[in-house]
PDB file of N, CA and C in Angstrom:
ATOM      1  N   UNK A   1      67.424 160.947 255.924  1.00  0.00           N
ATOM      2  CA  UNK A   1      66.702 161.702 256.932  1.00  0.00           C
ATOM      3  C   UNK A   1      67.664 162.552 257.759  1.00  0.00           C
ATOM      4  N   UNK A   2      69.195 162.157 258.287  1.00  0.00           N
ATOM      5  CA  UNK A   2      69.450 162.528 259.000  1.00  0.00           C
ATOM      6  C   UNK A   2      70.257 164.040 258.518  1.00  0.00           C
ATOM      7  N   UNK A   3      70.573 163.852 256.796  1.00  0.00           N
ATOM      8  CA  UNK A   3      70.925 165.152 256.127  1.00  0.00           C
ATOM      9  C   UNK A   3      70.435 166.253 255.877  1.00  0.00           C
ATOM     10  N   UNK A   4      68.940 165.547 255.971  1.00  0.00           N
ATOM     11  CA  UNK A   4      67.738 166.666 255.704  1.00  0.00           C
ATOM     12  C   UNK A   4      67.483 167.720 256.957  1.00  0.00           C
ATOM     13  N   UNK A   5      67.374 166.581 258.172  1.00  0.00           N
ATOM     14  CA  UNK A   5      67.505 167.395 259.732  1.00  0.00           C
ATOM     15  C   UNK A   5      69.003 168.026 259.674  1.00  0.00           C
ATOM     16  N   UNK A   6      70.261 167.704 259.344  1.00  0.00           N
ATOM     17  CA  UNK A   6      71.347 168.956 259.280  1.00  0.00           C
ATOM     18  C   UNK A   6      70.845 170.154 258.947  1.00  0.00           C
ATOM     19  N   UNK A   7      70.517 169.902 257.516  1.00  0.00           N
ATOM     20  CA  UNK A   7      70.299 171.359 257.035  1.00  0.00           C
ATOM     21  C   UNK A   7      69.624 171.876 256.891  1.00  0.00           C
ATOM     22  N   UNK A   8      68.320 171.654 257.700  1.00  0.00           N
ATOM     23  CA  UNK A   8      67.379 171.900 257.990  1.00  0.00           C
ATOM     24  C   UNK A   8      67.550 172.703 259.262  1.00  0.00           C
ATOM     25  N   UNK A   9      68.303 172.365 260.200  1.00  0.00           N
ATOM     26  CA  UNK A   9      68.561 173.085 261.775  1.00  0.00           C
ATOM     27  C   UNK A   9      69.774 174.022 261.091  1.00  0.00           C
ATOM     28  N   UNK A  10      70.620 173.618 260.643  1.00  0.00           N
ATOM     29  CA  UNK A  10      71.725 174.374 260.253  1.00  0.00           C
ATOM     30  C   UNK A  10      71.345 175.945 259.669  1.00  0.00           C
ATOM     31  N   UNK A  11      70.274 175.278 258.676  1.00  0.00           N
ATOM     32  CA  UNK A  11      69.875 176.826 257.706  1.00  0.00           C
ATOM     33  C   UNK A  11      69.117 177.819 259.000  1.00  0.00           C
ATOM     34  N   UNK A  12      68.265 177.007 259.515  1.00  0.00           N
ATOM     35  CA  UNK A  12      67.409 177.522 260.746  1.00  0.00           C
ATOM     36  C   UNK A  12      68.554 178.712 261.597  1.00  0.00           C
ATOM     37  N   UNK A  13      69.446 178.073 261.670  1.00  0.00           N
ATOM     38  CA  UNK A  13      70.197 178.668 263.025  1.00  0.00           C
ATOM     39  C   UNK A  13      71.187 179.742 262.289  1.00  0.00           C
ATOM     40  N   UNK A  14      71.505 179.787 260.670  1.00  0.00           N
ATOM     41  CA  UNK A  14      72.162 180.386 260.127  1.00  0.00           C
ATOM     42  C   UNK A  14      71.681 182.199 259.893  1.00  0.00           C
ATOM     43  N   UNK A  15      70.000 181.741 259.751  1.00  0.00           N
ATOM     44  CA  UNK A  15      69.114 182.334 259.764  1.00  0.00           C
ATOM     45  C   UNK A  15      68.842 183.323 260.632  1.00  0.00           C
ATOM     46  N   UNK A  16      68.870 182.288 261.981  1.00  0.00           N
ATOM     47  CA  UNK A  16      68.945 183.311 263.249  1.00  0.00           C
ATOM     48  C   UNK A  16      70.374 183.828 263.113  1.00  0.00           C
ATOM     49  N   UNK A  17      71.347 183.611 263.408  1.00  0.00           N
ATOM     50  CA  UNK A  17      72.471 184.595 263.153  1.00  0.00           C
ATOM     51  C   UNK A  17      72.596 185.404 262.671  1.00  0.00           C
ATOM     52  N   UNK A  18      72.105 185.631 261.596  1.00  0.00           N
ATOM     53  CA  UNK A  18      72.552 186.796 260.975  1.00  0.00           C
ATOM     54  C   UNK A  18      71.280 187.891 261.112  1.00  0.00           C
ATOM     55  N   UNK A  19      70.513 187.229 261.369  1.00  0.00           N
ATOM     56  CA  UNK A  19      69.498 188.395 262.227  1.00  0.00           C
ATOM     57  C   UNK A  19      70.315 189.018 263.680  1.00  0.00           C
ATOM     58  N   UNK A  20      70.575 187.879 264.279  1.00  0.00           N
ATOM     59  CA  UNK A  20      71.343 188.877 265.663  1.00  0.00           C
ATOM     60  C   UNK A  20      72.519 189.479 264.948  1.00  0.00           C
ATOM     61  N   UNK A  21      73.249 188.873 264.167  1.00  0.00           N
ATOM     62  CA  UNK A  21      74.436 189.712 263.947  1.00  0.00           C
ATOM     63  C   UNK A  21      74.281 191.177 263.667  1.00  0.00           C
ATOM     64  N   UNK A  22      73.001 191.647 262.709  1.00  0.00           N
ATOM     65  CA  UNK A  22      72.886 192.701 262.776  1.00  0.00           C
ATOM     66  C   UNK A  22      71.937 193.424 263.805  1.00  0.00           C
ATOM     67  N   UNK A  23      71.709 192.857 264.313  1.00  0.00           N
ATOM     68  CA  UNK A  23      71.264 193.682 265.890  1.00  0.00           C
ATOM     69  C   UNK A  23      72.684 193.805 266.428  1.00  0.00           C
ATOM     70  N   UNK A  24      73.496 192.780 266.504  1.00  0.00           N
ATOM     71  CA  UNK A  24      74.934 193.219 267.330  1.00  0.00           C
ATOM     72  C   UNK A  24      75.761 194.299 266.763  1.00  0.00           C
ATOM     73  N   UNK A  25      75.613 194.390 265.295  1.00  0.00           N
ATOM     74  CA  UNK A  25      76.212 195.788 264.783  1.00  0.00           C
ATOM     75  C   UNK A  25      75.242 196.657 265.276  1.00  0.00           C
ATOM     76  N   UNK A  26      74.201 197.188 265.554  1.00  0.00           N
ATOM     77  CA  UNK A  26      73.850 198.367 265.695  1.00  0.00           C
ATOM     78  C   UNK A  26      73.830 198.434 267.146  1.00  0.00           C
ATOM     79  N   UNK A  27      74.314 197.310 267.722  1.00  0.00           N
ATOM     80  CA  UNK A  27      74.617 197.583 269.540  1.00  0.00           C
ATOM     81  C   UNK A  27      75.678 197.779 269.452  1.00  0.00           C
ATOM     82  N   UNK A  28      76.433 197.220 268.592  1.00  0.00           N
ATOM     83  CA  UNK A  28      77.808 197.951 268.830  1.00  0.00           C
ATOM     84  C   UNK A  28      78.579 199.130 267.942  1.00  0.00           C
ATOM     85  N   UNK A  29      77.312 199.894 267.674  1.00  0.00           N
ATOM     86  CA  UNK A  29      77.128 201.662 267.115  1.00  0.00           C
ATOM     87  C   UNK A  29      78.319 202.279 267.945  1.00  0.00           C
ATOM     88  N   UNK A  30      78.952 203.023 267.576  1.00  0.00           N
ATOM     89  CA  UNK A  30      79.466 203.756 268.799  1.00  0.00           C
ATOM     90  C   UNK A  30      80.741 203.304 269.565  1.00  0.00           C
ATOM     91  N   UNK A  31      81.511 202.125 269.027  1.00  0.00           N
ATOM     92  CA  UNK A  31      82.172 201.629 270.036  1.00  0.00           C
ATOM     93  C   UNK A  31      83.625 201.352 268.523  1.00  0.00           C
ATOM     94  N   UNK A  32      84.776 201.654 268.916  1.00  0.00           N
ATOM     95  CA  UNK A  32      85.542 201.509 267.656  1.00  0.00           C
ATOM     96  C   UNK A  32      85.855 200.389 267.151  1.00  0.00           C
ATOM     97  N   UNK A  33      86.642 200.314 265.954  1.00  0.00           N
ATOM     98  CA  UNK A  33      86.778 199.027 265.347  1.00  0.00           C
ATOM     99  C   UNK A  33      87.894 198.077 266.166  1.00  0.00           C
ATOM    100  N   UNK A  34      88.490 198.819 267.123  1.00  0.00           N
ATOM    101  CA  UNK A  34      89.440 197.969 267.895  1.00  0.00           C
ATOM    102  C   UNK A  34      88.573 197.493 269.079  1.00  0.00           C
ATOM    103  N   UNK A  35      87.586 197.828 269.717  1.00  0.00           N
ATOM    104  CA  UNK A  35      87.053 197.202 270.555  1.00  0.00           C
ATOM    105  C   UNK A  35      85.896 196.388 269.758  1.00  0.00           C
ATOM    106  N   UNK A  36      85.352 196.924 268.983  1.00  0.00           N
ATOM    107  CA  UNK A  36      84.219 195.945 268.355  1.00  0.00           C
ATOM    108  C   UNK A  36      84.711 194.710 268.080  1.00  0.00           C
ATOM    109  N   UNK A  37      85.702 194.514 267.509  1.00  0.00           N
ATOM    110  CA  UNK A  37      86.065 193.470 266.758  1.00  0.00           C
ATOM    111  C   UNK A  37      86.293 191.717 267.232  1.00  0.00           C
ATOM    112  N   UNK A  38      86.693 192.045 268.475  1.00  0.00           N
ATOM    113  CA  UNK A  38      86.944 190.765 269.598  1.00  0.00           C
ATOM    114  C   UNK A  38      85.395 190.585 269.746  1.00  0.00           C
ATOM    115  N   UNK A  39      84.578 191.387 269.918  1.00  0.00           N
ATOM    116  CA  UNK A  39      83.043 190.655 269.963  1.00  0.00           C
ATOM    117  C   UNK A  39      82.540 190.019 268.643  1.00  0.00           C
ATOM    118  N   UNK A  40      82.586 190.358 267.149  1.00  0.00           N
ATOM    119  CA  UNK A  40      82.130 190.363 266.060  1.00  0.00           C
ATOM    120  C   UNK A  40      83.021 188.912 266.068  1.00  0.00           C
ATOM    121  N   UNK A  41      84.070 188.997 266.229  1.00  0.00           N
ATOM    122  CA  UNK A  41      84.646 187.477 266.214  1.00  0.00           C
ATOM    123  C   UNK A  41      84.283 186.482 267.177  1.00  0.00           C
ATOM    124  N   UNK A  42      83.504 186.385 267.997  1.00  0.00           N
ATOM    125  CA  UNK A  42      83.467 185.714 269.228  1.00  0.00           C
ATOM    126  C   UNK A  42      81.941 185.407 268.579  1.00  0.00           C
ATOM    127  N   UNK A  43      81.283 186.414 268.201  1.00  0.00           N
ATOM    128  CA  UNK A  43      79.957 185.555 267.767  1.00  0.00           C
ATOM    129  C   UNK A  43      80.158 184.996 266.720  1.00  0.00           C
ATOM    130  N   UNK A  44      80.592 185.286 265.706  1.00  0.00           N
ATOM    131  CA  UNK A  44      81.080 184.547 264.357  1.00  0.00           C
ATOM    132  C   UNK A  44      81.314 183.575 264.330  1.00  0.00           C
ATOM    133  N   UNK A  45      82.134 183.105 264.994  1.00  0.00           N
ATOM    134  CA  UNK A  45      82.588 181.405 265.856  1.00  0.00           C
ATOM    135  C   UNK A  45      81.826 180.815 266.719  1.00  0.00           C
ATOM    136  N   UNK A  46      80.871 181.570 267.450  1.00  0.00           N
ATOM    137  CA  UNK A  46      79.760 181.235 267.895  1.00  0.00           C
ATOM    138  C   UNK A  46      78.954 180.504 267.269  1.00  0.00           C
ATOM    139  N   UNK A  47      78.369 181.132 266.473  1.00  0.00           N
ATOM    140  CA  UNK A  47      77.146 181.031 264.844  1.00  0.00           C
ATOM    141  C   UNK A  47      77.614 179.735 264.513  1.00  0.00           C
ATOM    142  N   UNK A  48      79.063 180.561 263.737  1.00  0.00           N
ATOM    143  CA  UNK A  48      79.315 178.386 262.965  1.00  0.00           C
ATOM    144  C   UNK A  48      79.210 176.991 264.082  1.00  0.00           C
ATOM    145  N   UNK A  49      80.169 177.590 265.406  1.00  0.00           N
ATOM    146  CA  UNK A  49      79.814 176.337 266.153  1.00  0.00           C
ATOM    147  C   UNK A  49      78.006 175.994 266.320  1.00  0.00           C
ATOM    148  N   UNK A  50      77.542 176.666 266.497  1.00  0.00           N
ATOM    149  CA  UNK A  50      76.255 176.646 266.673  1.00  0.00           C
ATOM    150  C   UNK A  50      75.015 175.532 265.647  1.00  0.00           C
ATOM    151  N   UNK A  51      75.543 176.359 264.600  1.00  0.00           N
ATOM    152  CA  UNK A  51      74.827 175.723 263.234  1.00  0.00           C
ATOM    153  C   UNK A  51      75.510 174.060 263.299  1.00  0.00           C
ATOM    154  N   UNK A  52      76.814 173.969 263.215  1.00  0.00           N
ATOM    155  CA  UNK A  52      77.530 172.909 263.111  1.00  0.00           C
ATOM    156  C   UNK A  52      77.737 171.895 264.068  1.00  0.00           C
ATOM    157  N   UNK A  53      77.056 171.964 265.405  1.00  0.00           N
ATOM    158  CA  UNK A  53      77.102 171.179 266.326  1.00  0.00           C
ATOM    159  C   UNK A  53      75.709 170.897 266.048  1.00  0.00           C
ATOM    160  N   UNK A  54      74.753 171.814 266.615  1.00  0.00           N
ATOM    161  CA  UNK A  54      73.346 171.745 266.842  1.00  0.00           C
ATOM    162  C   UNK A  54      73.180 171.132 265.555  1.00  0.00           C
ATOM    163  N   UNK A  55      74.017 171.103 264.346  1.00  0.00           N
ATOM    164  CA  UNK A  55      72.828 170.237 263.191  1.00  0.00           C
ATOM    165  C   UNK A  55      73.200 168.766 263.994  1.00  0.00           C
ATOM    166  N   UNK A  56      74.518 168.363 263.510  1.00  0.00           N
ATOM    167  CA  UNK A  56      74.955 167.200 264.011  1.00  0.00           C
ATOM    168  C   UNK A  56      74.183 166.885 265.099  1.00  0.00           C
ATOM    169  N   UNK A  57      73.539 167.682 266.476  1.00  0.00           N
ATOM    170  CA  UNK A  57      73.215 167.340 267.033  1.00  0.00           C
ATOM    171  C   UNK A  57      71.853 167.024 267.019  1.00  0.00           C
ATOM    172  N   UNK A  58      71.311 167.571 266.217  1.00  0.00           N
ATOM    173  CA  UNK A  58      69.899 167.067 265.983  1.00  0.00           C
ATOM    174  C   UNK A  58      69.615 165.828 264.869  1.00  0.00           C
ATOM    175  N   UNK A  59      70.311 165.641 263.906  1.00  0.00           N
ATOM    176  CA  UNK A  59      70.636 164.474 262.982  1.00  0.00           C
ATOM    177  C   UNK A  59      70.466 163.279 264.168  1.00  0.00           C
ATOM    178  N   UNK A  60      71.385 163.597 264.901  1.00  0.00           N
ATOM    179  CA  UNK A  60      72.029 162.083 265.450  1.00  0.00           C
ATOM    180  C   UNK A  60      70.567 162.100 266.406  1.00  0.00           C
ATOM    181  N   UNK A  61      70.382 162.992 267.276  1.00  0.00           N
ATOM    182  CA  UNK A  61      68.540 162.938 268.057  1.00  0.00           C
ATOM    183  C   UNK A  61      67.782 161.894 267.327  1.00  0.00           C
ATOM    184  N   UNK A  62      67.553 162.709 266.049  1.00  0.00           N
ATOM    185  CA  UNK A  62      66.404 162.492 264.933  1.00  0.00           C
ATOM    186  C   UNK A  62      66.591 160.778 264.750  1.00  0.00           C
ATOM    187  N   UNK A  63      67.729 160.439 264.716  1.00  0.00           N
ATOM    188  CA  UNK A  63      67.911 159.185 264.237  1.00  0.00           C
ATOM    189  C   UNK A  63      67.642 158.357 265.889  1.00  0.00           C
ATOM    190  N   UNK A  64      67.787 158.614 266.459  1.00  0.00           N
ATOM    191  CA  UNK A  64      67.964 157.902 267.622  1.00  0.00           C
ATOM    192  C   UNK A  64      66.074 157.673 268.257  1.00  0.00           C
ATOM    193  N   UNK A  65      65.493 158.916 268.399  1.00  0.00           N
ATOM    194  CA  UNK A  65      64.071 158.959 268.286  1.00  0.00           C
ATOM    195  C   UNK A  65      63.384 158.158 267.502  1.00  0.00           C
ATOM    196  N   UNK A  66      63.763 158.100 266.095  1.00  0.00           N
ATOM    197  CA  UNK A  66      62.788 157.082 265.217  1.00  0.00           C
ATOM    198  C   UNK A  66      63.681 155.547 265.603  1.00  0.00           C
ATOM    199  N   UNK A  67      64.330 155.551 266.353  1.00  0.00           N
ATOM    200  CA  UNK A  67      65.277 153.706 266.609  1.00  0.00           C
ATOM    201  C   UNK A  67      63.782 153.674 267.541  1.00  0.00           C
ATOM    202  N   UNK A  68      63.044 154.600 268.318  1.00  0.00           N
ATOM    203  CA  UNK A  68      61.513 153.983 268.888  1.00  0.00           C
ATOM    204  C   UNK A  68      60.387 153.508 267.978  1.00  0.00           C
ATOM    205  N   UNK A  69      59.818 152.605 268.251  1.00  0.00           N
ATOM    206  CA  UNK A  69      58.727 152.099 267.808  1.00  0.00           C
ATOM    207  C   UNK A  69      57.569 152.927 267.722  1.00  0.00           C
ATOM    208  N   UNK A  70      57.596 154.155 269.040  1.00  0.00           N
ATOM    209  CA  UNK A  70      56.297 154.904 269.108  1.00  0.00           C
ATOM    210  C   UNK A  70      55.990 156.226 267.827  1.00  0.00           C
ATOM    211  N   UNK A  71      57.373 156.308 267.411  1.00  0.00           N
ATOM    212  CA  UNK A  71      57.328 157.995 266.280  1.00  0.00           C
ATOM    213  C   UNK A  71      58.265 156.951 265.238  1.00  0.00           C
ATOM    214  N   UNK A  72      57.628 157.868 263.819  1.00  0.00           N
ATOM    215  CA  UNK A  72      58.510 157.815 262.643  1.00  0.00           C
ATOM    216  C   UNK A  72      59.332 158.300 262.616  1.00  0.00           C
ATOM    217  N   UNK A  73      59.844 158.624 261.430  1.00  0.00           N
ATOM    218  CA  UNK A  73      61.243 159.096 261.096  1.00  0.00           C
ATOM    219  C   UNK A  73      60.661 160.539 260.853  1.00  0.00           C
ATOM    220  N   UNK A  74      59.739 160.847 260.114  1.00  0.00           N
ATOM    221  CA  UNK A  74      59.040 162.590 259.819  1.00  0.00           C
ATOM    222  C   UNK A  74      58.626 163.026 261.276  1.00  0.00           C
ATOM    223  N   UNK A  75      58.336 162.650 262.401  1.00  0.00           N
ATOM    224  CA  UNK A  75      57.851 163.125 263.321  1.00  0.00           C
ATOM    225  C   UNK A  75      58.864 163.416 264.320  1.00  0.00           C
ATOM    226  N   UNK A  76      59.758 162.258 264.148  1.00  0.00           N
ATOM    227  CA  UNK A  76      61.347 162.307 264.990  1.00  0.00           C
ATOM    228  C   UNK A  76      62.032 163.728 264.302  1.00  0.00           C
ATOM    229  N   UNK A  77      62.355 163.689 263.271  1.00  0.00           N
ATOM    230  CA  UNK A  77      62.700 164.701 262.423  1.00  0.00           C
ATOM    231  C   UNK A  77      62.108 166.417 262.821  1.00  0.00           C
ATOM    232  N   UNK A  78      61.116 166.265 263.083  1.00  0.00           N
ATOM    233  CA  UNK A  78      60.306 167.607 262.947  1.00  0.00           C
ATOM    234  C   UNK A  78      60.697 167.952 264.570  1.00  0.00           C
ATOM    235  N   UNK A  79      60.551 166.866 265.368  1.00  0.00           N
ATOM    236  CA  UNK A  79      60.706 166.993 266.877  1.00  0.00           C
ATOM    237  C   UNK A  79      62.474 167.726 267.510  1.00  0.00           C
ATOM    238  N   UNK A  80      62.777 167.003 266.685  1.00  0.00           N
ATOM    239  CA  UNK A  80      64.818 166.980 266.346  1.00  0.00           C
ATOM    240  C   UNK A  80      65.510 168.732 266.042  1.00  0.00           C
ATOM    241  N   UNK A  81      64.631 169.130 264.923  1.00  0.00           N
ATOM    242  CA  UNK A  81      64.796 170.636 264.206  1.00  0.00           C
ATOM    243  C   UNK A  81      63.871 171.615 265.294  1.00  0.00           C
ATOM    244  N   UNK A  82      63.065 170.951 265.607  1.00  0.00           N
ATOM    245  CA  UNK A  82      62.226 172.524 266.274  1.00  0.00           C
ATOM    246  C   UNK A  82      62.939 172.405 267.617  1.00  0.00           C
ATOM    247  N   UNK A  83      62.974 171.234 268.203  1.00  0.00           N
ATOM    248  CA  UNK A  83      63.725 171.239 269.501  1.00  0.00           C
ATOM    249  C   UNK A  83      65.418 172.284 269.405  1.00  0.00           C
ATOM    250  N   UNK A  84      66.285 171.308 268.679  1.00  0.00           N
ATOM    251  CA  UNK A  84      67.768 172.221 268.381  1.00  0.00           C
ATOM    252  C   UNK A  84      67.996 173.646 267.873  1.00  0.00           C
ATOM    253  N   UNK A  85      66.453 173.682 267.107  1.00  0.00           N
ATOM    254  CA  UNK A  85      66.877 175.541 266.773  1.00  0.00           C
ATOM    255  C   UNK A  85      66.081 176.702 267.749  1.00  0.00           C
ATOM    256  N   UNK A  86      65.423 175.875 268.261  1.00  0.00           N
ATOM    257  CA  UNK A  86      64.716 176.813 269.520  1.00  0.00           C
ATOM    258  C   UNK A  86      66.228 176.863 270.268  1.00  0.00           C
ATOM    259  N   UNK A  87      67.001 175.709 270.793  1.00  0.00           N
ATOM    260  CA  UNK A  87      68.232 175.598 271.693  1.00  0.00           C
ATOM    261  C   UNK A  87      68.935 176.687 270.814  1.00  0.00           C
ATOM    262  N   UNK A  88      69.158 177.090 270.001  1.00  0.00           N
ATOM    263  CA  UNK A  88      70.332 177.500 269.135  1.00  0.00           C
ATOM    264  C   UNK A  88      70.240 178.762 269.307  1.00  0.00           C
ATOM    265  N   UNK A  89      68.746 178.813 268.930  1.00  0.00           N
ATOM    266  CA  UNK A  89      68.519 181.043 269.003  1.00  0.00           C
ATOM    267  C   UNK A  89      68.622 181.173 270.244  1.00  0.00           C
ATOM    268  N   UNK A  90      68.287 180.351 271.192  1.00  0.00           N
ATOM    269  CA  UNK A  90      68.409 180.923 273.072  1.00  0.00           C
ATOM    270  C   UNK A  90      70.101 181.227 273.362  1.00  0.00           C
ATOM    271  N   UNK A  91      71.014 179.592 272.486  1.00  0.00           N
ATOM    272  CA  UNK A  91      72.498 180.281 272.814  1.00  0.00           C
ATOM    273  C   UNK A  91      73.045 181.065 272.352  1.00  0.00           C
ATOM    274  N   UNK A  92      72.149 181.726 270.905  1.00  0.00           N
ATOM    275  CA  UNK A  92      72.613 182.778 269.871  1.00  0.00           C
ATOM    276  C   UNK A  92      72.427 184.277 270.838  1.00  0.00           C
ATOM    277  N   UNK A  93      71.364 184.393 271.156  1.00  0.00           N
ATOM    278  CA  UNK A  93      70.831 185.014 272.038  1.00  0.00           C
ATOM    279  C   UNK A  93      71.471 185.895 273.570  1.00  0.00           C
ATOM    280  N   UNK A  94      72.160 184.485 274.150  1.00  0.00           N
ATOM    281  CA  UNK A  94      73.078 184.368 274.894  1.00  0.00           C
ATOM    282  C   UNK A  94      74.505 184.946 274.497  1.00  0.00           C
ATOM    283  N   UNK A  95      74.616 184.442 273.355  1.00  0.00           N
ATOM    284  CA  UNK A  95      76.266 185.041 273.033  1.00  0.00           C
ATOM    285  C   UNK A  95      76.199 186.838 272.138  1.00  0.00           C
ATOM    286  N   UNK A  96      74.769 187.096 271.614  1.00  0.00           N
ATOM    287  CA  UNK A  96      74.514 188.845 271.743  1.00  0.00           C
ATOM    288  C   UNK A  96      74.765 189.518 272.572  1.00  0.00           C
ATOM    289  N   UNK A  97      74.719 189.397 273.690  1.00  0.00           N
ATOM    290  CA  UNK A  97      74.784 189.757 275.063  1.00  0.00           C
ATOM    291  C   UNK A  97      76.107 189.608 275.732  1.00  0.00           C
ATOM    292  N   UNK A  98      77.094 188.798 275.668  1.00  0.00           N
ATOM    293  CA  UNK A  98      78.373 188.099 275.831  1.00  0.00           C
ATOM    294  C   UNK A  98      78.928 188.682 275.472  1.00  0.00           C
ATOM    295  N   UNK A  99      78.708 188.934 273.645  1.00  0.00           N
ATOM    296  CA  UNK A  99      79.522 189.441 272.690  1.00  0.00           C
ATOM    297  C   UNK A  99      79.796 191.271 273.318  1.00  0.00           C
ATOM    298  N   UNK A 100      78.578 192.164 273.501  1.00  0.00           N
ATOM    299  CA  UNK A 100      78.169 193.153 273.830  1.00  0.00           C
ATOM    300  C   UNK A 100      79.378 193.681 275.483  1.00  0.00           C
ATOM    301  N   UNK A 101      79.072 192.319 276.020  1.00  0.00           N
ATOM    302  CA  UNK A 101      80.108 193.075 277.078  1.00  0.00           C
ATOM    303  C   UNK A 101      81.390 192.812 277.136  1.00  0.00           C
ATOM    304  N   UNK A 102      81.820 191.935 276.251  1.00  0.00           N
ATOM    305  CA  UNK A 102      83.178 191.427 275.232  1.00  0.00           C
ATOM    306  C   UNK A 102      83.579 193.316 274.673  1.00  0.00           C
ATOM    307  N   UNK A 103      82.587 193.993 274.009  1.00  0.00           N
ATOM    308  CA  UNK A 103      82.867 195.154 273.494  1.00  0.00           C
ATOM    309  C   UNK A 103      83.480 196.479 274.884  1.00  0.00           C
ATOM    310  N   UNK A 104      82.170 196.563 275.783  1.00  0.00           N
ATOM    311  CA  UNK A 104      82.369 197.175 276.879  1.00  0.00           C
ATOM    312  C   UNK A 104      83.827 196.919 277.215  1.00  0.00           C
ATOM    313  N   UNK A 105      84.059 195.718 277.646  1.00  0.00           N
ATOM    314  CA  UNK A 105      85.117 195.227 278.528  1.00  0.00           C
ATOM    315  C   UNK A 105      86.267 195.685 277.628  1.00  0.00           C
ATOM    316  N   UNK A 106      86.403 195.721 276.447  1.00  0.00           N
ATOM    317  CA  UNK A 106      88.214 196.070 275.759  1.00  0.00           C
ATOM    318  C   UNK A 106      88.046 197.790 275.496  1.00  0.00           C
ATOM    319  N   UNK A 107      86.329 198.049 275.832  1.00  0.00           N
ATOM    320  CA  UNK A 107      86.535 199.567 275.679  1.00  0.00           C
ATOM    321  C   UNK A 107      86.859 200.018 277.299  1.00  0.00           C
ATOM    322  N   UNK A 108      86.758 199.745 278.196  1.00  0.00           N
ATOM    323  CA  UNK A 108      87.403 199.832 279.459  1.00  0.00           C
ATOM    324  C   UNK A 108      88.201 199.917 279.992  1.00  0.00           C
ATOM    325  N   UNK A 109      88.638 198.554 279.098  1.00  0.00           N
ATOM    326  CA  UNK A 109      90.594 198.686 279.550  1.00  0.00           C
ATOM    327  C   UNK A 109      91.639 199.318 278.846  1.00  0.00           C
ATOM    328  N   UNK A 110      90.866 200.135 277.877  1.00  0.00           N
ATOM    329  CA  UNK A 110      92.131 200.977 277.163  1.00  0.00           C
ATOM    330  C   UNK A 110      92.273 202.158 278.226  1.00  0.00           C
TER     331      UNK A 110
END
């Protein structure tokens, strides 16, 4: 159960990434490859931490939820993935925006 909730949130959140990633390339239209690049890396490492915590972190949820008597293991599970990848696209979300003034900011200081 608890492999299935990995990669289950993992694919989820991989998913969302690379949807923002390419919204973050076309926000960062216009801006050169020396300033783009410190952002494109900052979400990149973002993403994997993201996928790679939030699965782990929902595995270990999932398992801990069904240690109750009141939910199964499929309901803990389902509760575990929708909860962590809703969390995941909000910090994915968060670091579009981060990333974006990561770009501004090294186009500034040249």
């Amino acid at each position: 159960m608890r492999i299935i909730v990995f990669i289950i949130t993992a694919l989820a959140q991989s998913a969302a990434a690379v949807v923002i990633f390419l919204m973050l390339l076309l926000g960062l239209n216009g801006f050169s490859e020396s300033d783009a690049t410190p952002s494109l890396i900052f979400f990149i490492a973002l993403s994997v931490a993201c996928a790679l915590g939030l699965g782990g972190a929902g595995a270990y949820t999932a398992k801990r939820i069904a240690e109750k008597k009141s939910l199964g293991g499929v309901a803990a599970s389902a509760i575990a993935v929708v909860c962590f990848s809703v969390l995941g696209v909000v910090i994915l979300v968060g670091g579009f925006f981060v990333a974006l003034v990561i770009a501004t900011m090294m186009h500034e200081w040249k």
